[in-house]
C-alpha atoms as a PDB file:
ATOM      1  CA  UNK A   1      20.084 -26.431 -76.774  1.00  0.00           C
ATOM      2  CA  UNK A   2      22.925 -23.974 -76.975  1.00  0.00           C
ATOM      3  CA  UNK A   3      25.707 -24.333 -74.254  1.00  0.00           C
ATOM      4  CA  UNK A   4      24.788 -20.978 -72.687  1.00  0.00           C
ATOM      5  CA  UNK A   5      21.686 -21.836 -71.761  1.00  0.00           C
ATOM      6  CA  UNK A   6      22.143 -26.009 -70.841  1.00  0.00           C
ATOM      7  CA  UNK A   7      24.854 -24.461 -67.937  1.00  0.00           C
ATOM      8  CA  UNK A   8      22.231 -22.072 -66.661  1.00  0.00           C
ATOM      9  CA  UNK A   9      20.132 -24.787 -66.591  1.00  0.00           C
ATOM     10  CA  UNK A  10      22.754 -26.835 -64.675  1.00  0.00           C
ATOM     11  CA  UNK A  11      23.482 -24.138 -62.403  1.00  0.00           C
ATOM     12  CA  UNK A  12      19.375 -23.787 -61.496  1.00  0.00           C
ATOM     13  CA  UNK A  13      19.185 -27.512 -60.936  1.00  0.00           C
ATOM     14  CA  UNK A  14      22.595 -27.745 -58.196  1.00  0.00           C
ATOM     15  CA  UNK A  15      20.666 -24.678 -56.515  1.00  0.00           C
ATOM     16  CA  UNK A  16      17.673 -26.202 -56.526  1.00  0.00           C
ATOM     17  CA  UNK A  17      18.942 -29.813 -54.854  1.00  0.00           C
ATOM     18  CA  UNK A  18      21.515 -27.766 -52.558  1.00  0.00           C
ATOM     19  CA  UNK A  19      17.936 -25.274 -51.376  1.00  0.00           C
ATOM     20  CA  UNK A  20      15.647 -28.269 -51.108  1.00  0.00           C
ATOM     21  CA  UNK A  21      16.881 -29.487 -47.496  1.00  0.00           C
ATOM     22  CA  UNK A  22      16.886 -26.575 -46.019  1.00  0.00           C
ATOM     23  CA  UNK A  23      12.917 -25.533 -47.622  1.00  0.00           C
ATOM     24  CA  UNK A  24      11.920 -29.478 -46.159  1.00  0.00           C
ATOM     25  CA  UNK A  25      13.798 -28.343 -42.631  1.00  0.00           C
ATOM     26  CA  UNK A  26      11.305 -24.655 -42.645  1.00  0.00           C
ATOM     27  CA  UNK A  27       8.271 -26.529 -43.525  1.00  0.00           C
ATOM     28  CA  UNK A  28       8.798 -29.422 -40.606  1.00  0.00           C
ATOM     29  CA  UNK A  29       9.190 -26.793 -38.026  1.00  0.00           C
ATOM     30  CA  UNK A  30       5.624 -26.166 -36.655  1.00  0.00           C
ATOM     31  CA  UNK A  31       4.367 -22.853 -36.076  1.00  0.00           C
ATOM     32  CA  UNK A  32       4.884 -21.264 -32.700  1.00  0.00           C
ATOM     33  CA  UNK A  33       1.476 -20.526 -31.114  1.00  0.00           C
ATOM     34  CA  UNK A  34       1.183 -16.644 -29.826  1.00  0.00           C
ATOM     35  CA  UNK A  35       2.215 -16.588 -25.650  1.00  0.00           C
ATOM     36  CA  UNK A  36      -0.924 -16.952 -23.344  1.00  0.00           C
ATOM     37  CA  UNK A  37      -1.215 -13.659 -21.765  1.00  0.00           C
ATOM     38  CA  UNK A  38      -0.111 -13.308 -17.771  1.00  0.00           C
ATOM     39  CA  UNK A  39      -2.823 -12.203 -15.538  1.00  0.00           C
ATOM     40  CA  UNK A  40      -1.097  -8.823 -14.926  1.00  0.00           C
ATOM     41  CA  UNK A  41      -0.940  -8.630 -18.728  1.00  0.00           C
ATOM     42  CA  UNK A  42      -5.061  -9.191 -19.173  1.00  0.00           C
ATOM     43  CA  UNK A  43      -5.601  -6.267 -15.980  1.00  0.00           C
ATOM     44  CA  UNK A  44      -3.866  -3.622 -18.243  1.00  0.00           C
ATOM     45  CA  UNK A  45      -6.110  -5.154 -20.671  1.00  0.00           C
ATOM     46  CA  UNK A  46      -8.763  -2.620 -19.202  1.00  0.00           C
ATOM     47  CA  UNK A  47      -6.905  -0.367 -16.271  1.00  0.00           C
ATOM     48  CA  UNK A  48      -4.463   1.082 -18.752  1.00  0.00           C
ATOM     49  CA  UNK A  49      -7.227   3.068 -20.082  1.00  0.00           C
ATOM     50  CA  UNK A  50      -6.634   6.781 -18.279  1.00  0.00           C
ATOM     51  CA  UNK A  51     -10.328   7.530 -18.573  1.00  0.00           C
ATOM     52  CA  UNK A  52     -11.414   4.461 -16.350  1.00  0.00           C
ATOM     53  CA  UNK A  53     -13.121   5.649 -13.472  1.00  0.00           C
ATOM     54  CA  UNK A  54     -15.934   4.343 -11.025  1.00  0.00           C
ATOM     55  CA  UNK A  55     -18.099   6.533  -9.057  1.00  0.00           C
ATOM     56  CA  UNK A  56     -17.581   7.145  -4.607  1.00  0.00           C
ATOM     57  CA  UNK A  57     -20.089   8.928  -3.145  1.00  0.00           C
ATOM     58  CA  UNK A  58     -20.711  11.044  -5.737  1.00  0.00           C
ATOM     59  CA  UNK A  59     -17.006  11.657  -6.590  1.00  0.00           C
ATOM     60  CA  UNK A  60     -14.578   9.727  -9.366  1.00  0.00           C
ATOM     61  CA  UNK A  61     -11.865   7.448  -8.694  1.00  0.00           C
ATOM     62  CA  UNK A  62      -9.647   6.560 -11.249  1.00  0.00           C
ATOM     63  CA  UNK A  63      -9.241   3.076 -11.999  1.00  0.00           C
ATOM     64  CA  UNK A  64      -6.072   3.873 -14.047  1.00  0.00           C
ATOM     65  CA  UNK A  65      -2.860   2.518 -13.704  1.00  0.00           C
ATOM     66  CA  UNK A  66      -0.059   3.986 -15.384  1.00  0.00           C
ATOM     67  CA  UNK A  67       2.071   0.144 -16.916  1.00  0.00           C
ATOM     68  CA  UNK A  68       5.663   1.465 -18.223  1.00  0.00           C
ATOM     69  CA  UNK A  69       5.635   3.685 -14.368  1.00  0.00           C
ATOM     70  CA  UNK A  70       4.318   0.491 -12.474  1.00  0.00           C
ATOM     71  CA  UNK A  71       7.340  -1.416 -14.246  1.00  0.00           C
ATOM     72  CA  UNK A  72       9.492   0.705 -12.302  1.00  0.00           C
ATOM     73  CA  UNK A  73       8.310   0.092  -8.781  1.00  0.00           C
ATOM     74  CA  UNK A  74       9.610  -2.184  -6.283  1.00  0.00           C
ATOM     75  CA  UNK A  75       6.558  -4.067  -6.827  1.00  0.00           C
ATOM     76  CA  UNK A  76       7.136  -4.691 -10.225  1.00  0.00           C
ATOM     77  CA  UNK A  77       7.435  -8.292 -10.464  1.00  0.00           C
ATOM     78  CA  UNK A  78       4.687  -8.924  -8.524  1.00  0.00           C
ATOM     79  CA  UNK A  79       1.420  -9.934 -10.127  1.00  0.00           C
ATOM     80  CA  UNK A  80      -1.855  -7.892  -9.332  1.00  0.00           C
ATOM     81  CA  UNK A  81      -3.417 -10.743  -7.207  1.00  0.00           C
ATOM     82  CA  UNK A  82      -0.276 -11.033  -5.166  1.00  0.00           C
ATOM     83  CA  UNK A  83      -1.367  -7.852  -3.313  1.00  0.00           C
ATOM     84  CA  UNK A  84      -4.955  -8.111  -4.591  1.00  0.00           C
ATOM     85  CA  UNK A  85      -5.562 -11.227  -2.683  1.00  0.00           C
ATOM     86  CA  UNK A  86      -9.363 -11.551  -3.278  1.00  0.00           C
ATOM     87  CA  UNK A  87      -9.324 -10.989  -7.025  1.00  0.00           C
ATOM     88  CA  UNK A  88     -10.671 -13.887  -8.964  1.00  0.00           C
ATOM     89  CA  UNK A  89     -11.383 -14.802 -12.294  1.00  0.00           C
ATOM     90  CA  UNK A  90     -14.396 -14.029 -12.374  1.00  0.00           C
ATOM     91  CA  UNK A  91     -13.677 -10.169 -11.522  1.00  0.00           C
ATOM     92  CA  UNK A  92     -16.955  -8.512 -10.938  1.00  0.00           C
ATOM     93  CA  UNK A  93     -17.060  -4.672 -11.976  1.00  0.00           C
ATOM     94  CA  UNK A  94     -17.671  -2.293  -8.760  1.00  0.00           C
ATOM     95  CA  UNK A  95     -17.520  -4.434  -5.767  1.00  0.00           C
ATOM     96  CA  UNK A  96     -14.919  -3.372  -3.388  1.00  0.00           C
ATOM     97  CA  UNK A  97     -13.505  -6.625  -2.121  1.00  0.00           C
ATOM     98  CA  UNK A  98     -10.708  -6.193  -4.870  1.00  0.00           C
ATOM     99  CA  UNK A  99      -9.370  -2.801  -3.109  1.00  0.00           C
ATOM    100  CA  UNK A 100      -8.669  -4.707  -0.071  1.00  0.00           C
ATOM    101  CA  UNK A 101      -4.503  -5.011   0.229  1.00  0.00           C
ATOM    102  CA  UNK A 102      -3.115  -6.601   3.349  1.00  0.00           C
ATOM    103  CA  UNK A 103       0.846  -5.076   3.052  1.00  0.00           C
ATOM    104  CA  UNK A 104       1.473  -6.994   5.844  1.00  0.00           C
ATOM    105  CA  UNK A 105       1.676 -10.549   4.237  1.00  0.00           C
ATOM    106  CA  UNK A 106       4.658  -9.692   2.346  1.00  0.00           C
ATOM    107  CA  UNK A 107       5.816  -6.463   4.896  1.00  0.00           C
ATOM    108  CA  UNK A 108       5.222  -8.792   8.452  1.00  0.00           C
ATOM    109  CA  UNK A 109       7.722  -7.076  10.619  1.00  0.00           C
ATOM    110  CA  UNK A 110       6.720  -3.457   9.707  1.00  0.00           C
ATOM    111  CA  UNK A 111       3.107  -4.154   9.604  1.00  0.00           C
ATOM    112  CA  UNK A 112       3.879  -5.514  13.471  1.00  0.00           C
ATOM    113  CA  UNK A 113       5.507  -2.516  14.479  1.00  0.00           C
ATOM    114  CA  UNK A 114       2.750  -0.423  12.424  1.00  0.00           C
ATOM    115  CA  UNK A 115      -0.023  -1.847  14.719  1.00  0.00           C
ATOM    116  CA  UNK A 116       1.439  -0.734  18.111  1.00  0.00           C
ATOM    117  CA  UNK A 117       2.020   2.910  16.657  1.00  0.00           C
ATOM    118  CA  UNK A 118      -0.322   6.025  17.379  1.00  0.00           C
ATOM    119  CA  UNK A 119      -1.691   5.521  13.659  1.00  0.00           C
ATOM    120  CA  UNK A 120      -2.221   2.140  13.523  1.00  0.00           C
ATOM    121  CA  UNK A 121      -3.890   2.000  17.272  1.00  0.00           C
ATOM    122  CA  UNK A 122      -6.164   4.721  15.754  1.00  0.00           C
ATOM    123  CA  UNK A 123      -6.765   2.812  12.347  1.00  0.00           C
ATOM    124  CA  UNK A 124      -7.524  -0.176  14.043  1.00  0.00           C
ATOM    125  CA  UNK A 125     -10.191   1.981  16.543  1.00  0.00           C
ATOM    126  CA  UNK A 126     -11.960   2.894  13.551  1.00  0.00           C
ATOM    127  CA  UNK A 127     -10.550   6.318  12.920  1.00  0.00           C
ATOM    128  CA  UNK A 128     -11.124   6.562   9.257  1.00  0.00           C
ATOM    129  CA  UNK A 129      -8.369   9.486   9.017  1.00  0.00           C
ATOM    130  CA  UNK A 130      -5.676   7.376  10.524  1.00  0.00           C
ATOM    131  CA  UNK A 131      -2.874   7.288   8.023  1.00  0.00           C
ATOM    132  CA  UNK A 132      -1.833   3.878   6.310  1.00  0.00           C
ATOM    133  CA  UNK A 133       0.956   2.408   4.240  1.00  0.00           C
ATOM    134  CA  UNK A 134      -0.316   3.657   1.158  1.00  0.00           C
ATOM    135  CA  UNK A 135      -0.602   7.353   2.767  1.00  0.00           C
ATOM    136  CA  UNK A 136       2.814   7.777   2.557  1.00  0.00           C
ATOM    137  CA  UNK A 137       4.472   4.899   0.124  1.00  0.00           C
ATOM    138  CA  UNK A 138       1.998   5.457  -2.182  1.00  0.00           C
ATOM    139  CA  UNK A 139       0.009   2.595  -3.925  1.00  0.00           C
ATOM    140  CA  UNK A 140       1.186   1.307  -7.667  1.00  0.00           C
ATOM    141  CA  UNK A 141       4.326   3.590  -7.977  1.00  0.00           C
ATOM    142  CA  UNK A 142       6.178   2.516  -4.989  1.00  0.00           C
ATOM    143  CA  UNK A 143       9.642   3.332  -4.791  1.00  0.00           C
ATOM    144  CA  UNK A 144      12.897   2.065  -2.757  1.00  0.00           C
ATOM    145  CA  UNK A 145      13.324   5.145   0.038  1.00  0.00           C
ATOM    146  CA  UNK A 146      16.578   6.607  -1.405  1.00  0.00           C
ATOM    147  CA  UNK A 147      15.132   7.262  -4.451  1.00  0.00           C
ATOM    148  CA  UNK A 148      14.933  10.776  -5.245  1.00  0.00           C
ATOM    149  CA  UNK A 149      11.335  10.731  -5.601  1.00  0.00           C
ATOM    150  CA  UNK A 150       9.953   8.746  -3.312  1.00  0.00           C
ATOM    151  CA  UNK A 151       7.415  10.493  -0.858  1.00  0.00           C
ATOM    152  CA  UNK A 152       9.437   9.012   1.944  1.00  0.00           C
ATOM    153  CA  UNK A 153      12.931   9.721   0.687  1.00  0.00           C
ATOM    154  CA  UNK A 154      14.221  11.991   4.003  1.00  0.00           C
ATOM    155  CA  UNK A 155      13.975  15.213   2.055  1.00  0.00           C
ATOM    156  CA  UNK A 156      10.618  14.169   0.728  1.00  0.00           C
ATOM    157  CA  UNK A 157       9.367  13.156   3.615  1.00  0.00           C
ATOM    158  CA  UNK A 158       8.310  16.507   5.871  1.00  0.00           C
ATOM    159  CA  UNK A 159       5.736  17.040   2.668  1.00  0.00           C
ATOM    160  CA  UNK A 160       4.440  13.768   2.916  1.00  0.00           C
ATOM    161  CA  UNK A 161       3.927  13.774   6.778  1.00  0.00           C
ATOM    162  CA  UNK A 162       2.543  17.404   6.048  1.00  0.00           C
ATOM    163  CA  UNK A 163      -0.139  15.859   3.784  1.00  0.00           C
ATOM    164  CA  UNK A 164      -1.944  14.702   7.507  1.00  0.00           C
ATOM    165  CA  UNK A 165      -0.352  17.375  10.145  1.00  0.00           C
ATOM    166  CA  UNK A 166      -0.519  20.136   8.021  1.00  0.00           C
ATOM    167  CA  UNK A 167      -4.081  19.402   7.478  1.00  0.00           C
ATOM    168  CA  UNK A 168      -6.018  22.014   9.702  1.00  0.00           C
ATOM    169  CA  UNK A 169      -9.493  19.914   9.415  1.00  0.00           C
ATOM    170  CA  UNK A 170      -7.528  16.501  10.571  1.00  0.00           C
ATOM    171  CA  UNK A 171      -5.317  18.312  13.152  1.00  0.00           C
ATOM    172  CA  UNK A 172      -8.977  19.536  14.420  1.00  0.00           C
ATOM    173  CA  UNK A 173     -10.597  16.804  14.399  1.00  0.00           C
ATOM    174  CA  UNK A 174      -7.884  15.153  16.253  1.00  0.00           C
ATOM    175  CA  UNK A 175      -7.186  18.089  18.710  1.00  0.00           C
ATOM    176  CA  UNK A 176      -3.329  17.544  17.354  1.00  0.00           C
ATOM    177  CA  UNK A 177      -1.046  19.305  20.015  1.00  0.00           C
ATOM    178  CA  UNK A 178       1.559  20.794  16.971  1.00  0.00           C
ATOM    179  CA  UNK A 179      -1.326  21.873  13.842  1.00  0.00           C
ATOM    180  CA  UNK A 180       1.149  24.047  12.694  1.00  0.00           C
ATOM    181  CA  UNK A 181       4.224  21.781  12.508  1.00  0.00           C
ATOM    182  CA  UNK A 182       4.848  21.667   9.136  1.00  0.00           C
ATOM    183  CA  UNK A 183       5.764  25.371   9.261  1.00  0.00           C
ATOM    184  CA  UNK A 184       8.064  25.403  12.606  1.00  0.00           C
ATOM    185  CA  UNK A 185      10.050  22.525  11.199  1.00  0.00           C
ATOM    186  CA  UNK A 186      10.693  23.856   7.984  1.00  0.00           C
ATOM    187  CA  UNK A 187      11.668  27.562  10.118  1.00  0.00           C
ATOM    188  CA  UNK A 188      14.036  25.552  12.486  1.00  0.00           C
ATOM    189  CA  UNK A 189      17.760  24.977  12.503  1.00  0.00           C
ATOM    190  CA  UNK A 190      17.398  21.313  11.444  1.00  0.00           C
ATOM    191  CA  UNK A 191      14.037  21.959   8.531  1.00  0.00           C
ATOM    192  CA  UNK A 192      16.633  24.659   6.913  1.00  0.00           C
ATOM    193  CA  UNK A 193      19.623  22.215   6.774  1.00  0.00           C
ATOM    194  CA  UNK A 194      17.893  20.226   5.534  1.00  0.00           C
ATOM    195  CA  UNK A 195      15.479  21.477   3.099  1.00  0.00           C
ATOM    196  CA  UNK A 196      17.120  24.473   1.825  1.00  0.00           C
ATOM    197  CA  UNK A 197      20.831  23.764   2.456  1.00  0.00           C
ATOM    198  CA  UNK A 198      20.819  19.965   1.269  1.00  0.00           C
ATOM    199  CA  UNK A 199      22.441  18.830   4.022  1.00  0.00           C
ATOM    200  CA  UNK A 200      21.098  15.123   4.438  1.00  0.00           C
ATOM    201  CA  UNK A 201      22.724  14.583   7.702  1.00  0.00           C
ATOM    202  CA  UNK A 202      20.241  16.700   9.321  1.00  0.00           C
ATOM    203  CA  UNK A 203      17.551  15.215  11.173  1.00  0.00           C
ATOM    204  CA  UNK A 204      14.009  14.680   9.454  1.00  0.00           C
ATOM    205  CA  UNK A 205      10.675  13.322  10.988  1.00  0.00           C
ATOM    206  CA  UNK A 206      11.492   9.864  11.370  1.00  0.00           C
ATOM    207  CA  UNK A 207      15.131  10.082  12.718  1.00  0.00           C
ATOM    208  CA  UNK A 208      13.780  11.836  15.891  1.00  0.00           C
ATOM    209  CA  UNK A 209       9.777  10.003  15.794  1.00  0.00           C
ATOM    210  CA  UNK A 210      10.330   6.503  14.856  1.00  0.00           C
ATOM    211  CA  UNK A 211       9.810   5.103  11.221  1.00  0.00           C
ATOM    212  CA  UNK A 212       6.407   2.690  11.604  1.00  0.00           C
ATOM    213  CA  UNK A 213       6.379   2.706  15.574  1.00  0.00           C
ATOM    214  CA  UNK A 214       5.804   6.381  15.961  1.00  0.00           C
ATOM    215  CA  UNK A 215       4.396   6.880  19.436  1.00  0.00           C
ATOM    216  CA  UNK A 216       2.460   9.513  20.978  1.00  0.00           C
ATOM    217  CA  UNK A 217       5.176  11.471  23.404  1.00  0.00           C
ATOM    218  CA  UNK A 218       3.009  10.131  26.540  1.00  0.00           C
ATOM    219  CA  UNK A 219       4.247   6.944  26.249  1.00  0.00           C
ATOM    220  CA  UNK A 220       7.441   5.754  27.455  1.00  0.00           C
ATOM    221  CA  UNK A 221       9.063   4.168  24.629  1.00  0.00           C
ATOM    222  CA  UNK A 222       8.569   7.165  22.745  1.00  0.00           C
ATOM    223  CA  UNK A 223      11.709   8.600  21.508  1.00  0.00           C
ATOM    224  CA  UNK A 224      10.353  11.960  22.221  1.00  0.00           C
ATOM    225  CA  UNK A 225       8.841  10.987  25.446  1.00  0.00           C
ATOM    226  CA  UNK A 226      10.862  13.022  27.998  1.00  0.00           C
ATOM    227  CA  UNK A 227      13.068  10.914  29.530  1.00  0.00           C
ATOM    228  CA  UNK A 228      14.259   9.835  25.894  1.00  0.00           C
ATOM    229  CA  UNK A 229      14.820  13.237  24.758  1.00  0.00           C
ATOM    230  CA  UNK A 230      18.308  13.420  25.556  1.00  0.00           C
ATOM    231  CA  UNK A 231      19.253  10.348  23.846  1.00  0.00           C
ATOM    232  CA  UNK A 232      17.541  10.875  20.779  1.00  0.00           C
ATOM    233  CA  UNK A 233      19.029  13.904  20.383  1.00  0.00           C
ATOM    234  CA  UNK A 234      22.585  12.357  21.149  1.00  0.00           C
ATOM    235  CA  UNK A 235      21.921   9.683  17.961  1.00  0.00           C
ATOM    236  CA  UNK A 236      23.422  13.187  16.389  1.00  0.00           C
ATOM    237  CA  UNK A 237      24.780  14.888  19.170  1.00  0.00           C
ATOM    238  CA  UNK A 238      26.835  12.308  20.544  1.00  0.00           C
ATOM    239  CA  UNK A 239      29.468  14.573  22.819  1.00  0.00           C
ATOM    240  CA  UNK A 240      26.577  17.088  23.971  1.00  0.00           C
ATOM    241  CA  UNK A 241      24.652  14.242  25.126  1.00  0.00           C
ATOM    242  CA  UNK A 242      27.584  13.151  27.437  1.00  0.00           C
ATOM    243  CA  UNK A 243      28.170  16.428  28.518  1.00  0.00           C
ATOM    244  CA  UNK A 244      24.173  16.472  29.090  1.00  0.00           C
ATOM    245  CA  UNK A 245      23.935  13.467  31.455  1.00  0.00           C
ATOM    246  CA  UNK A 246      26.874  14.505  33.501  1.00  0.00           C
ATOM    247  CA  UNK A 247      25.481  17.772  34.248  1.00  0.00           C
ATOM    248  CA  UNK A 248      22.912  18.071  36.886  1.00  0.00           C
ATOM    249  CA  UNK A 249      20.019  18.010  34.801  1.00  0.00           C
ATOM    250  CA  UNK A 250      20.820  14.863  33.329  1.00  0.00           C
ATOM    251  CA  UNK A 251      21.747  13.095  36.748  1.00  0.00           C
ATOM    252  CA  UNK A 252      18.119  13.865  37.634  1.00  0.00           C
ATOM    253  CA  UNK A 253      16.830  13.239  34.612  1.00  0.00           C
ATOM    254  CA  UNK A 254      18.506   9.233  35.018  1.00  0.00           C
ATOM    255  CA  UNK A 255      17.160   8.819  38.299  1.00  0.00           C
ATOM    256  CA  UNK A 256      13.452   9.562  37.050  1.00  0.00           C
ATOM    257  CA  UNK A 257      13.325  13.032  38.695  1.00  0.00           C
ATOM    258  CA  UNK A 258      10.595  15.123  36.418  1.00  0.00           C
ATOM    259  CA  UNK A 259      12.692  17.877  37.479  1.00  0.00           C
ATOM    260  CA  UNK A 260      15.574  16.860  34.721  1.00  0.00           C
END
């Protein structure tokens, strides 16, 4: 055998012996079997599809949820069943038990306060257009508040209330005192500050009705009951209020007198 070709030969052989341990190591390391997939995971499965739908009285609800927008929620690490709480393995197509979400077992202190105000008394009664959480937070695509498109980020927030008040069949139905408030906020001092000037220091609905306690003005811890007027106003207008209560209006006014 010529020299030439015994040294290639000799060369194949080292890189054969030198390859061999690490070929032995590859084929003693045992395939890794594909990840089970999470429960959340197998629900996308089939309500990723947009055209999923089921029929309500005669009209379609979509079934749908959007994944990659759910991912950036504030419920995002949850997993369906944690707010889902009656959904089983054995998921049976149409039944309604699965729609059920009780906010509350995660949310305890807001649903508390939710229960004692004018919408959740009325939900509670039976009044079927009583607003809930999902009315304004939305359902899938919740949001932290700041964010700038959250439904309940302050200057998102007249809209959303405006989904119910500015509602002329609901604000019938419910003899609402204000049907048109939706338009006299957004013509006031504070709705144009707010709305067209940017100004987020001005007031929006919940800084002068309460957040999830909102209270008919009737009732006495109200913030826009009358005798609280003058201090919810003063959250803002701090020196006017003082001024207020030491005029005579608002020494009647702290003694109970109607007349202040």
């Amino acid at each position: 055998m010529p020299r030439t070709s015994r040294t290639n030969a000799m060369r194949f052989l080292v890189h054969g012996l030198l390859a061999l341990p690490v070929a032995l190591a590859l084929i003693a390391v045992p395939l890794q079997a594909a990840a089970p997939k999470t429960a959340k995971e197998t629900c996308f499965d089939c309500h990723s599809d947009k055209d999923m739908a089921k029929d309500v009285k005669g009209a379609k609800k979509s079934l749908f949820v959007d994944q990659p927008r759910f991912g950036g929620s504030v419920h995002a690490s949850l997993a369906c069943k944690d707010c889902h709480a009656k959904l089983t393995d054995k998921h049976q197509e149409g039944s309604e038990a699965y729609a059920e979400v009780d906010c509350g077992s995660c949310n305890s202190d807001q649903a508390k306060l939710y229960r004692t105000s004018i919408t959740g008394m009325s939900q509670s009664m039976g009044s079927s257009a009583a607003s809930s959480c999902t009315d304004c937070h939305g359902n899938h695509y919740i949001l932290p508040v700041k964010a700038a498109d959250s439904p309940v980020q302050k200057m998102n927030l007249p809209f959303t209330c405006a989904k119910c008040h500015a509602n002329a069949g609901i604000s019938a139905e419910y003899k609402m005192k204000f049907p048109n408030v939706e338009a006299q906020y957004q013509e006031s001092m504070h709705g144009k500050a707010l709305l067209v000037k940017g100004l987020i220091v001005a007031p929006s609905c919940s800084d002068c009705h309460g957040v999830h306690d909102i209270k008919r003005s009737v009732d006495r811890s109200s913030p826009i009951n009358h005798a609280n007027v003058a201090h919810t106003c003063g959250k803002c207008h701090t020196k006017v209020e003082a001024t207020y209560m030491k005029s005579i209006h608002g020494q009647l006014l702290a003694k109970g007198d109607p007349r202040g």
